[in-house]
C-alpha atoms as a PDB file:
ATOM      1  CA  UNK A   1      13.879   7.550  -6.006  1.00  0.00           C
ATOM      2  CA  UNK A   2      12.712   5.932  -9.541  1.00  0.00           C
ATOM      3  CA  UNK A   3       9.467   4.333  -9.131  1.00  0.00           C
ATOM      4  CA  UNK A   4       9.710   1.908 -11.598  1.00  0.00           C
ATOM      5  CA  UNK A   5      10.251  -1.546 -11.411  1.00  0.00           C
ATOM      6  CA  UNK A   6      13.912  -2.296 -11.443  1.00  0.00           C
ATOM      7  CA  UNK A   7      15.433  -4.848 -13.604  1.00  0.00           C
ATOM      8  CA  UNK A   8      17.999  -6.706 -12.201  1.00  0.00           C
ATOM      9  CA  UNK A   9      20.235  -8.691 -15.184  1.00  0.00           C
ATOM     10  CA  UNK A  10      22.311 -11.624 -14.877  1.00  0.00           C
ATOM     11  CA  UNK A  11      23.358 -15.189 -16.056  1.00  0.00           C
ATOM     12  CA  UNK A  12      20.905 -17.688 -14.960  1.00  0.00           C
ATOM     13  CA  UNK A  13      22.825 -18.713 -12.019  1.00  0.00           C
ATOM     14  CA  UNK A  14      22.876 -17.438  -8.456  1.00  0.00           C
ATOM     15  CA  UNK A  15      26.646 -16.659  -9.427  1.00  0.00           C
ATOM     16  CA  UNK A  16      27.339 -12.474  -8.272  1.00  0.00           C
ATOM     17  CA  UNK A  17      23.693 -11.481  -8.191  1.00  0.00           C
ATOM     18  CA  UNK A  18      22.368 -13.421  -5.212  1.00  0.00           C
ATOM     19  CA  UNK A  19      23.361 -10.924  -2.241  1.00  0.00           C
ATOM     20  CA  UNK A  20      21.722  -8.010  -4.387  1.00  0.00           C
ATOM     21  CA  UNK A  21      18.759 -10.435  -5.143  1.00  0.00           C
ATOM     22  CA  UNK A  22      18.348 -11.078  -1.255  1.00  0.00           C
ATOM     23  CA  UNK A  23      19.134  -7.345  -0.433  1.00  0.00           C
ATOM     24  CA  UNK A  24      15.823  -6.381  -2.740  1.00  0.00           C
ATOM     25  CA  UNK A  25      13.575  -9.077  -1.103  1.00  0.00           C
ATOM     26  CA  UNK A  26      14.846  -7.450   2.169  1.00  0.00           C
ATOM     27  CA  UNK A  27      13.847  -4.420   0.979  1.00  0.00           C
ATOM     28  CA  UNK A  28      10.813  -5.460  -0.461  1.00  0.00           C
ATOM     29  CA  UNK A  29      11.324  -3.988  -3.590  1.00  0.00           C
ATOM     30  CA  UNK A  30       9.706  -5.649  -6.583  1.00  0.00           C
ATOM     31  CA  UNK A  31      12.146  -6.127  -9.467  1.00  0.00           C
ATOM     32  CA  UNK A  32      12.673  -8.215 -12.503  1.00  0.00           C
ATOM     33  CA  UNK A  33      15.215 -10.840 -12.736  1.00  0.00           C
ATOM     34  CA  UNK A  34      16.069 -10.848 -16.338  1.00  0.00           C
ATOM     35  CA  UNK A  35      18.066 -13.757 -16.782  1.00  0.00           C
ATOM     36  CA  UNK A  36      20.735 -14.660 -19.651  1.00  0.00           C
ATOM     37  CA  UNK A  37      21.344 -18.387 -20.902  1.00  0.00           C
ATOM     38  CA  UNK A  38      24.907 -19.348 -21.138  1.00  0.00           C
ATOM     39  CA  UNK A  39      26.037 -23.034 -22.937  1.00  0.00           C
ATOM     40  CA  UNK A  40      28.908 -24.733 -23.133  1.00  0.00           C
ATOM     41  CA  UNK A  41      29.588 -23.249 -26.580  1.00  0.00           C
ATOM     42  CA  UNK A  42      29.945 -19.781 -25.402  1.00  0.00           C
ATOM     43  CA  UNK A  43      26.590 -19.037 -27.007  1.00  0.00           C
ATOM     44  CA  UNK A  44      26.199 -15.728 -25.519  1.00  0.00           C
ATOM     45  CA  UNK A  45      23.707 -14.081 -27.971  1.00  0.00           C
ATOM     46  CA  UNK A  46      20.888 -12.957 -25.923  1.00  0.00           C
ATOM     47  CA  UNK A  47      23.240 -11.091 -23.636  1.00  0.00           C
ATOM     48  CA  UNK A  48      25.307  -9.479 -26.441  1.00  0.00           C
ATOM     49  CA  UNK A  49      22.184  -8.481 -28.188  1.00  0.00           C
ATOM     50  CA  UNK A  50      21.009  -6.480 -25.101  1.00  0.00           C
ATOM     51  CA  UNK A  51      24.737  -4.909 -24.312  1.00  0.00           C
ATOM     52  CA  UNK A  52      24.737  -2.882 -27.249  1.00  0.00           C
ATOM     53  CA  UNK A  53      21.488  -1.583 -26.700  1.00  0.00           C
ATOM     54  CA  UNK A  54      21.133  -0.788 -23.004  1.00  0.00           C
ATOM     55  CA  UNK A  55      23.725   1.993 -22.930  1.00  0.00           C
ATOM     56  CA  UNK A  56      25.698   0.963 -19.978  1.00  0.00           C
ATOM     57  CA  UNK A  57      28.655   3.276 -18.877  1.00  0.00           C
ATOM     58  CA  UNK A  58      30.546  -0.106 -18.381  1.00  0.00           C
ATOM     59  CA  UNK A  59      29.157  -3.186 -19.523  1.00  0.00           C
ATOM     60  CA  UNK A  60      28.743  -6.333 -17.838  1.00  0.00           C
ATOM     61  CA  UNK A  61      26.359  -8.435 -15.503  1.00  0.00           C
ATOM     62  CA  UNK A  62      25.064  -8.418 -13.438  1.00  0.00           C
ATOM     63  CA  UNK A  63      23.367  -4.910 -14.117  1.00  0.00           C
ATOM     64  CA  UNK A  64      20.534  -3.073 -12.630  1.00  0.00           C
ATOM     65  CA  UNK A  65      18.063  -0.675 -14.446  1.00  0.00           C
ATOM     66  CA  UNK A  66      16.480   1.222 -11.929  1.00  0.00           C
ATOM     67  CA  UNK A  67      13.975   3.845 -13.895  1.00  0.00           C
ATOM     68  CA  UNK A  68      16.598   6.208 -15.899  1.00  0.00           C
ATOM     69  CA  UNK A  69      19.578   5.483 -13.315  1.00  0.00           C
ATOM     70  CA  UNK A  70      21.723   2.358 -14.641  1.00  0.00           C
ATOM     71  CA  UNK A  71      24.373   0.389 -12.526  1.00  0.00           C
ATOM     72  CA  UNK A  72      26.809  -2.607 -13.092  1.00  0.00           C
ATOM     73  CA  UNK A  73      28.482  -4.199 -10.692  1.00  0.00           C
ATOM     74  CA  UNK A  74      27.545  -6.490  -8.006  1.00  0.00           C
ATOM     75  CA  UNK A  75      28.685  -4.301  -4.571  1.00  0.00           C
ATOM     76  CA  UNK A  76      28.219  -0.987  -6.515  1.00  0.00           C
ATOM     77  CA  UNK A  77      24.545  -2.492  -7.042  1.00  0.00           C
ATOM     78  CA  UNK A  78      24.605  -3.333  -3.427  1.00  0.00           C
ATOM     79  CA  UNK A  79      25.337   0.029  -1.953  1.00  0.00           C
ATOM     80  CA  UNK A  80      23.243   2.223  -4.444  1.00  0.00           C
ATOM     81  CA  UNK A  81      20.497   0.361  -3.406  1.00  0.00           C
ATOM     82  CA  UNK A  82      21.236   0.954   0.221  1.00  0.00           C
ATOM     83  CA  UNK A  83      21.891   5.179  -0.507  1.00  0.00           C
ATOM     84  CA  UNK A  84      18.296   4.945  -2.453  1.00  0.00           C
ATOM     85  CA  UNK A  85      16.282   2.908  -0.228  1.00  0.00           C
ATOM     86  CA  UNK A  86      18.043   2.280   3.467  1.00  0.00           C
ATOM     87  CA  UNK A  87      21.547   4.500   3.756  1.00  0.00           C
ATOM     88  CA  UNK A  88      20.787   2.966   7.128  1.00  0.00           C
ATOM     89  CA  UNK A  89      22.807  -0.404   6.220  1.00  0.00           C
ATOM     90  CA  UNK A  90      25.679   0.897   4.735  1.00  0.00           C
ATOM     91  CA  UNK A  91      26.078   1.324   8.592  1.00  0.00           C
ATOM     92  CA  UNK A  92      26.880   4.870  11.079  1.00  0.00           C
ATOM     93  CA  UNK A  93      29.612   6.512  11.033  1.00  0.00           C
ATOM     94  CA  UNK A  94      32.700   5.956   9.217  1.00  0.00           C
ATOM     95  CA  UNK A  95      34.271   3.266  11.875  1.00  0.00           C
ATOM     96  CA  UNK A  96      31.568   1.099  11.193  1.00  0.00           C
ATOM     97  CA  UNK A  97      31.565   1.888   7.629  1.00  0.00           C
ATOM     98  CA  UNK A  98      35.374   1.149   7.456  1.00  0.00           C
ATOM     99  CA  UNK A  99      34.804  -2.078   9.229  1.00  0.00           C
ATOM    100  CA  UNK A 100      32.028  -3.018   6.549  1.00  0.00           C
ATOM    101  CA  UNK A 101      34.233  -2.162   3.798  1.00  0.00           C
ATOM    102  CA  UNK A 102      36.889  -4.525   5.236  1.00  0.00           C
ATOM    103  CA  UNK A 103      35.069  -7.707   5.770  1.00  0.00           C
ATOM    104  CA  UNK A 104      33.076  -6.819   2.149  1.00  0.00           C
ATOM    105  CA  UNK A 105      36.953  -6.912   0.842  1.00  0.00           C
ATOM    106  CA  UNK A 106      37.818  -9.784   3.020  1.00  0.00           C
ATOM    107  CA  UNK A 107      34.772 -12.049   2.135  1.00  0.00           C
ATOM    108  CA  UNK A 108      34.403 -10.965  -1.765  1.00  0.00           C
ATOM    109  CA  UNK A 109      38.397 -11.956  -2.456  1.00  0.00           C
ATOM    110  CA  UNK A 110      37.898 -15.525  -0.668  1.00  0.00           C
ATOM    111  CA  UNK A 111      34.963 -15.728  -2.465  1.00  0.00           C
ATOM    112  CA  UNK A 112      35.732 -14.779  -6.533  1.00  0.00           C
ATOM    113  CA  UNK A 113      39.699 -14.827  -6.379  1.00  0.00           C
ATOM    114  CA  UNK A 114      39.878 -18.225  -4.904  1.00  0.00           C
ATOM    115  CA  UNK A 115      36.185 -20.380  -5.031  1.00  0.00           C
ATOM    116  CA  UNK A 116      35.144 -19.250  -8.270  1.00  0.00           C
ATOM    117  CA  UNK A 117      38.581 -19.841  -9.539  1.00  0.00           C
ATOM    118  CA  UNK A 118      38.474 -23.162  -7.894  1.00  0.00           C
ATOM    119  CA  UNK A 119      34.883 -23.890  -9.064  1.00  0.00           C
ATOM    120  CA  UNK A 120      35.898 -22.844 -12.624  1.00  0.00           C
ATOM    121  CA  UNK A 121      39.341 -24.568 -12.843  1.00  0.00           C
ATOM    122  CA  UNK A 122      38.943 -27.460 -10.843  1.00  0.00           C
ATOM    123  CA  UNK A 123      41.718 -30.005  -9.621  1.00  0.00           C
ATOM    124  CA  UNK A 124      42.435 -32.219  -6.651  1.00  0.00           C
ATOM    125  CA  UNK A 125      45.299 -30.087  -6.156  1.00  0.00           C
ATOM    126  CA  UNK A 126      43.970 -26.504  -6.214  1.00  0.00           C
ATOM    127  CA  UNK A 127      41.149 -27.817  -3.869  1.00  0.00           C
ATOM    128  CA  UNK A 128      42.953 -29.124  -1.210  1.00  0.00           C
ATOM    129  CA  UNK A 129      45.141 -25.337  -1.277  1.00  0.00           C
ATOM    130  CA  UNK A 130      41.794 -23.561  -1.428  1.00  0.00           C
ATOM    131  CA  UNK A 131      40.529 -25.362   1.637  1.00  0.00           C
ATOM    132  CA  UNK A 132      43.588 -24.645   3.651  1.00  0.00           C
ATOM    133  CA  UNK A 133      43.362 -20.948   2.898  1.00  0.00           C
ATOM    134  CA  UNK A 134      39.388 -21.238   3.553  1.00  0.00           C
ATOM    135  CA  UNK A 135      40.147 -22.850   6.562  1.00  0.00           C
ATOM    136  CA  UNK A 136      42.051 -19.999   7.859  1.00  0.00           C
ATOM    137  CA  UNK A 137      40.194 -17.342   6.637  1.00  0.00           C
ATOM    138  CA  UNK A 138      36.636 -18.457   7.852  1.00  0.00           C
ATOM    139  CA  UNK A 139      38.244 -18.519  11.076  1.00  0.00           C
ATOM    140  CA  UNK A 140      39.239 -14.942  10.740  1.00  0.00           C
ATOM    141  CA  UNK A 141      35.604 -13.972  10.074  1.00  0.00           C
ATOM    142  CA  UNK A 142      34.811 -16.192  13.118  1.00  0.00           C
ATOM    143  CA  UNK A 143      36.745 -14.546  15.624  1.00  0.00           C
ATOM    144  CA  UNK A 144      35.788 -11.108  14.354  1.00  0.00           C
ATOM    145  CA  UNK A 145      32.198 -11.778  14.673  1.00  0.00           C
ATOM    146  CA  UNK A 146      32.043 -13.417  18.126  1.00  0.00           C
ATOM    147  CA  UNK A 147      28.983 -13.224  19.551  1.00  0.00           C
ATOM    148  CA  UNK A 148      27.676 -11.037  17.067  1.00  0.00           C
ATOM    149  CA  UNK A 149      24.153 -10.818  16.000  1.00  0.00           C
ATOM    150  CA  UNK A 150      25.137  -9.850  12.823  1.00  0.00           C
ATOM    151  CA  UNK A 151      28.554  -9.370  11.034  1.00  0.00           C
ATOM    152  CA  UNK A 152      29.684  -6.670  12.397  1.00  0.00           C
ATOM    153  CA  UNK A 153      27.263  -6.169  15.896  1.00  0.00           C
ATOM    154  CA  UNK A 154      23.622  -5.560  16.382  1.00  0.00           C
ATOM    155  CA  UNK A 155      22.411  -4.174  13.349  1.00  0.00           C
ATOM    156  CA  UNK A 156      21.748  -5.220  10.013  1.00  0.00           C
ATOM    157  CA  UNK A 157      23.997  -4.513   7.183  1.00  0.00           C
ATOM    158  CA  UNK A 158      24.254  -5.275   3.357  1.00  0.00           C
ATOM    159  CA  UNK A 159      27.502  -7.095   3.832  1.00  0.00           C
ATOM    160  CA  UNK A 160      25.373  -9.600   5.826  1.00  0.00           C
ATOM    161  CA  UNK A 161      23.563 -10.290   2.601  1.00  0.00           C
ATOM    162  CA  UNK A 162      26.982 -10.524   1.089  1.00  0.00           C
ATOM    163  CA  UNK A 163      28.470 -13.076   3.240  1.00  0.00           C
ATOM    164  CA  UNK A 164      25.351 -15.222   4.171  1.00  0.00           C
ATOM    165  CA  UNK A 165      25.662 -15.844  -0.107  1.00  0.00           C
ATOM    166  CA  UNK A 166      29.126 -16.500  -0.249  1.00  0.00           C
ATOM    167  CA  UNK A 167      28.882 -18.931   2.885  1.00  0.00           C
ATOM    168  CA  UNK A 168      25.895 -20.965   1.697  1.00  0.00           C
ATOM    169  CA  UNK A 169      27.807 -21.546  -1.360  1.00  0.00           C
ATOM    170  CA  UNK A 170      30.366 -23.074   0.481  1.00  0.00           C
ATOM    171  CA  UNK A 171      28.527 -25.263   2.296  1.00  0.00           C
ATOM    172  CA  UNK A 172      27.003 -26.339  -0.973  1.00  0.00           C
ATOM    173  CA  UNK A 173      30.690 -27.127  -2.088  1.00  0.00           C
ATOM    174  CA  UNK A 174      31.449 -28.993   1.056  1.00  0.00           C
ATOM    175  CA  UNK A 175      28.556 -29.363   3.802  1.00  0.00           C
ATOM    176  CA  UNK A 176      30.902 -29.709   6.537  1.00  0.00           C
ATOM    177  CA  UNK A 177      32.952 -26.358   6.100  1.00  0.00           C
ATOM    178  CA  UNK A 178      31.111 -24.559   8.790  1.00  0.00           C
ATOM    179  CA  UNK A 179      31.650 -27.611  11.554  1.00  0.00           C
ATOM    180  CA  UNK A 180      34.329 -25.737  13.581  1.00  0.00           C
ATOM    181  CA  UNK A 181      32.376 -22.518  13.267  1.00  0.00           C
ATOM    182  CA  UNK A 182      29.362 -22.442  15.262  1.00  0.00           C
ATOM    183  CA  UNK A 183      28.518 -18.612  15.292  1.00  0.00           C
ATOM    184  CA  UNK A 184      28.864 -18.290  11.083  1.00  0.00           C
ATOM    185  CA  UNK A 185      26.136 -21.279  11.027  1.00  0.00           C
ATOM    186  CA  UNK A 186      23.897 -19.129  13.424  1.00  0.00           C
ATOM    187  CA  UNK A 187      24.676 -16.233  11.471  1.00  0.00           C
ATOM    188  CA  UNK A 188      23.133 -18.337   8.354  1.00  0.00           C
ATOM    189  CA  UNK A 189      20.193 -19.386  10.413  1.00  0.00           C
ATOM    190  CA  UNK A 190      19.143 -15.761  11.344  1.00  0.00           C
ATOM    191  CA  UNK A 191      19.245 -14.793   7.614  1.00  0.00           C
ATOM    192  CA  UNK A 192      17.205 -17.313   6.364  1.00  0.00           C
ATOM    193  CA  UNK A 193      14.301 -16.471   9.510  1.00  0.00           C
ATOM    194  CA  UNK A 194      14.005 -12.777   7.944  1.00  0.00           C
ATOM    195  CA  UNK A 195      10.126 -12.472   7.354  1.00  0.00           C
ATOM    196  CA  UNK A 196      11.339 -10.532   4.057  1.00  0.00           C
ATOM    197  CA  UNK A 197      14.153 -13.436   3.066  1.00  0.00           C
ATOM    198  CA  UNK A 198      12.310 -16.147   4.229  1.00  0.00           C
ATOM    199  CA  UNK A 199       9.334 -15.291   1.843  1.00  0.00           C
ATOM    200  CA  UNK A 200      11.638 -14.611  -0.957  1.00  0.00           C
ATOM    201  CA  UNK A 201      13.354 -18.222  -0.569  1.00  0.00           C
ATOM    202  CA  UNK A 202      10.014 -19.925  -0.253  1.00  0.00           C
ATOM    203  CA  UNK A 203       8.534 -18.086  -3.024  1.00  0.00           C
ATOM    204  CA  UNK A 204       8.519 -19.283  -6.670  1.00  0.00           C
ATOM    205  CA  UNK A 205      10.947 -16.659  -8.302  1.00  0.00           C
ATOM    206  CA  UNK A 206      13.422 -17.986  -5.674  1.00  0.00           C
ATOM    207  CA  UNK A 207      16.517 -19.690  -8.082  1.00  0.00           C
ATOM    208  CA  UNK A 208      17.884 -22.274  -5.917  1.00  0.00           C
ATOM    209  CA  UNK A 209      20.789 -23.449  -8.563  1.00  0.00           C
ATOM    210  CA  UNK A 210      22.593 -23.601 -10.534  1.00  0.00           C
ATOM    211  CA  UNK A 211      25.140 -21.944  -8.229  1.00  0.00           C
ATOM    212  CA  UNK A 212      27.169 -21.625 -11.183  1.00  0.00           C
ATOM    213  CA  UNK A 213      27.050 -21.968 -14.928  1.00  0.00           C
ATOM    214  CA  UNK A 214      28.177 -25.001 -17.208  1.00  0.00           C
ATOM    215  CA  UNK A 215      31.315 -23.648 -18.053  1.00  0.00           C
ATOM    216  CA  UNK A 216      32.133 -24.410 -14.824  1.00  0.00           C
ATOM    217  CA  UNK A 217      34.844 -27.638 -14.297  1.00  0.00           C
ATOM    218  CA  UNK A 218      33.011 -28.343 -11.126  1.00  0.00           C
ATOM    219  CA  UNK A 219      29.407 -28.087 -11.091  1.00  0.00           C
ATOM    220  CA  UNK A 220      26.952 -26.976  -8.583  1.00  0.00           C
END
């Protein structure tokens, strides 16, 4: 395992990187957010500057430099920090594994295919179809969690990293999202009472928003 301090790159914005920036402060790994500016006018020096120099295999953020190993990718970043640090919660046996990999799936397409597109391209009209699909799909990962402690049974995984991110950043889009789903706003409570996350939230290198950046039609 590298011993140096990772770097973890990325637009300014909670954006893709949150989940793996919650999965190190679970981890208790000390890293270094290096973040990139991005205006309006697609001024994207500082971040071009560095991709030409940092070598990666294929470039894009957010990335993460651990010690000589580099990785791009925000669930690739995810699970080679679980095989280095906890295989533990990429979860036992390949059932469970296969379960994970289906709500990751599940959760990341709801999340990137249709919010972000939403968030980015705006209208009246695309939101009210994106709510009807969220609608139905939240209730989907309702029904398969039940009772659950977390998403998929007693023990701790990285997709629950994964999808208390994407859920808090619906409830930032519309508070009320969560009303007919009791469990998913337990779900969120027990993330944020982690000793680990809860330190990491109330801490000062905690970015609270911009959810997004200013390209963005909708902002949050």
């Amino acid at each position: 395992m590298a011993q140096s301090k990772p770097v973890l790159g990325y637009w300014k914005i909670r954006g893709l990187a949150h989940p793996v920036r919650f999965l190190l402060a679970y981890l208790e790994v000390d890293f270094e957010d290096k973040y990139y500016e991005l205006t309006p006018e697609l001024k994207k020096d500082y971040w071009y500057a560095d991709r030409s120099k940092l070598n990666l295999e294929f470039p894009n953020l957010p990335y993460l430099i651990d010690g000589d190993f580099k990785v791009t990718e925000s669930r690739a970043i995810l699970k080679y920090l679980c095989r280095t640090r906890k295989p533990e919660l990429l979860g036992k046996g390949v059932e469970m594994q296969t379960r994970l990999d289906t709500v990751d799936d599940f959760m990341y397409d709801l999340w990137v295919l249709e919010f972000i597109g939403l968030i980015y391209g705006y209208t009246e009209e695309r939101r009210k179809q994106y709510k009807e699909l969220e609608a139905i799909k939240l209730g989907y990962l309702s029904s398969f969690m039940k009772n659950n402690k977390w998403v998929t049974g007693s023990e701790i995984t990285y997709v629950d990293f994964l999808v208390y991110e994407i859920l808090y950043q619906l409830t930032v889009f519309d508070s009320n999202c969560l009303d007919k789903f009791e469990n998913l706003k337990e779900f969120m409570k027990r993330v944020e009472a982690l000793p680990a996350i809860s330190k990491y939230i109330n801490s000062p290198q905690f970015l609270q928003a911009p959810l997004y950046s200013k390209m963005a039609v909708y902002k949050i």
